[in-house]
C-alpha atoms as a PDB file:
ATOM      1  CA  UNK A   1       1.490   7.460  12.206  1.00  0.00           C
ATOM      2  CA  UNK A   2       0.116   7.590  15.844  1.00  0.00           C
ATOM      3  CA  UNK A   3      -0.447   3.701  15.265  1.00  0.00           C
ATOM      4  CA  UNK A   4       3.074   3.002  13.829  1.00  0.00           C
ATOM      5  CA  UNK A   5       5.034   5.134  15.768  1.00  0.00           C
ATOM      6  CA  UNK A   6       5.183   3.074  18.909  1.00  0.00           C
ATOM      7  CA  UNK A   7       5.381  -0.060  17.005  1.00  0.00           C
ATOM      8  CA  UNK A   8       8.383   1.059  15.229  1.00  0.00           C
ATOM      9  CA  UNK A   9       9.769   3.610  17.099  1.00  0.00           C
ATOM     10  CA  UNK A  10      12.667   5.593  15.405  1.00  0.00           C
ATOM     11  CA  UNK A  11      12.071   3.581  11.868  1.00  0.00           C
ATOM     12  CA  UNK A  12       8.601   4.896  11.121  1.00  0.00           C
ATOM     13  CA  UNK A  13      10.503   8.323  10.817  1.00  0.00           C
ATOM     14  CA  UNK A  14      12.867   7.352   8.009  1.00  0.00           C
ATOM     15  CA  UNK A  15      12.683   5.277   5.240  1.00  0.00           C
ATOM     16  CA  UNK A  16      13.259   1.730   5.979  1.00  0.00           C
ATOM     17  CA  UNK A  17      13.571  -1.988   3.899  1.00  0.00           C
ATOM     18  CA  UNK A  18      13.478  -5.480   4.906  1.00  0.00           C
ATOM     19  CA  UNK A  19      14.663  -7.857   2.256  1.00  0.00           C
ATOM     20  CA  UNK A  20      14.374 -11.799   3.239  1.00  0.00           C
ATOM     21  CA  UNK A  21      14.037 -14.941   0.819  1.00  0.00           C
ATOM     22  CA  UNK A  22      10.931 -14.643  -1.391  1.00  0.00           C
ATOM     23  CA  UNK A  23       9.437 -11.302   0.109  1.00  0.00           C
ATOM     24  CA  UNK A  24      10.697  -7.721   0.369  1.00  0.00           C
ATOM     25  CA  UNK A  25       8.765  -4.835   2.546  1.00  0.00           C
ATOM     26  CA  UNK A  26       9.928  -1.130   2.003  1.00  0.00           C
ATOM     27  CA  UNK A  27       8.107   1.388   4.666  1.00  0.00           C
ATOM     28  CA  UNK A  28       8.693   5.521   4.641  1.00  0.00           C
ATOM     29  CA  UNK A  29       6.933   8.535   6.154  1.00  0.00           C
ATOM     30  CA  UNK A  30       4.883  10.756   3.958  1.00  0.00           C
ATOM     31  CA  UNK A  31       3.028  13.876   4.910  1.00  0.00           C
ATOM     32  CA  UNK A  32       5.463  15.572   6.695  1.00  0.00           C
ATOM     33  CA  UNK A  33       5.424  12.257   9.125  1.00  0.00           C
ATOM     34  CA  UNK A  34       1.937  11.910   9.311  1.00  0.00           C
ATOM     35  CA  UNK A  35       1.295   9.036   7.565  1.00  0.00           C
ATOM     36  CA  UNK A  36       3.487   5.977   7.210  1.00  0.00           C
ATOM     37  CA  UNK A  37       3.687   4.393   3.379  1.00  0.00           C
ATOM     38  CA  UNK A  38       4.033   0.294   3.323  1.00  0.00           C
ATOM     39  CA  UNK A  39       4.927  -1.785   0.013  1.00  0.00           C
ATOM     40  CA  UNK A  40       5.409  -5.659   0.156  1.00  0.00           C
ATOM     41  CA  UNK A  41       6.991  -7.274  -2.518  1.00  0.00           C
ATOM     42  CA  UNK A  42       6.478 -11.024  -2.648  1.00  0.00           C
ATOM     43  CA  UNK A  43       7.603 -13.447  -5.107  1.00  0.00           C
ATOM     44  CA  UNK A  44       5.949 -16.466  -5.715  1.00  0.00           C
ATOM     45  CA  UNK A  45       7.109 -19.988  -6.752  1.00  0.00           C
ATOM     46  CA  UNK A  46       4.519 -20.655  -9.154  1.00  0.00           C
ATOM     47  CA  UNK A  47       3.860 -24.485  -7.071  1.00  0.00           C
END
């Protein structure tokens, strides 16, 4: 969290998700808001 923190700011405090065309990331605190918890979701087009 010391790393994400002043990337993020505010958002590495609560859970957050970014949805665009073809990938989704979903990012939330765990520990008590020590550690910050990243999934990506990306879809591909099979080409």
């Amino acid at each position: 969290m010391n790393k994400a923190f002043p990337v993020l700011g505010h958002l590495a405090k609560r859970q957050i998700l970014f949805a665009g065309h073809g990938a989704h990331i979903m990012a939330y605190p765990v520990a008590d808001c020590k550690y910050l918890n990243v999934a990506a979701f990306i879809r591909d087009s099979g080409n």
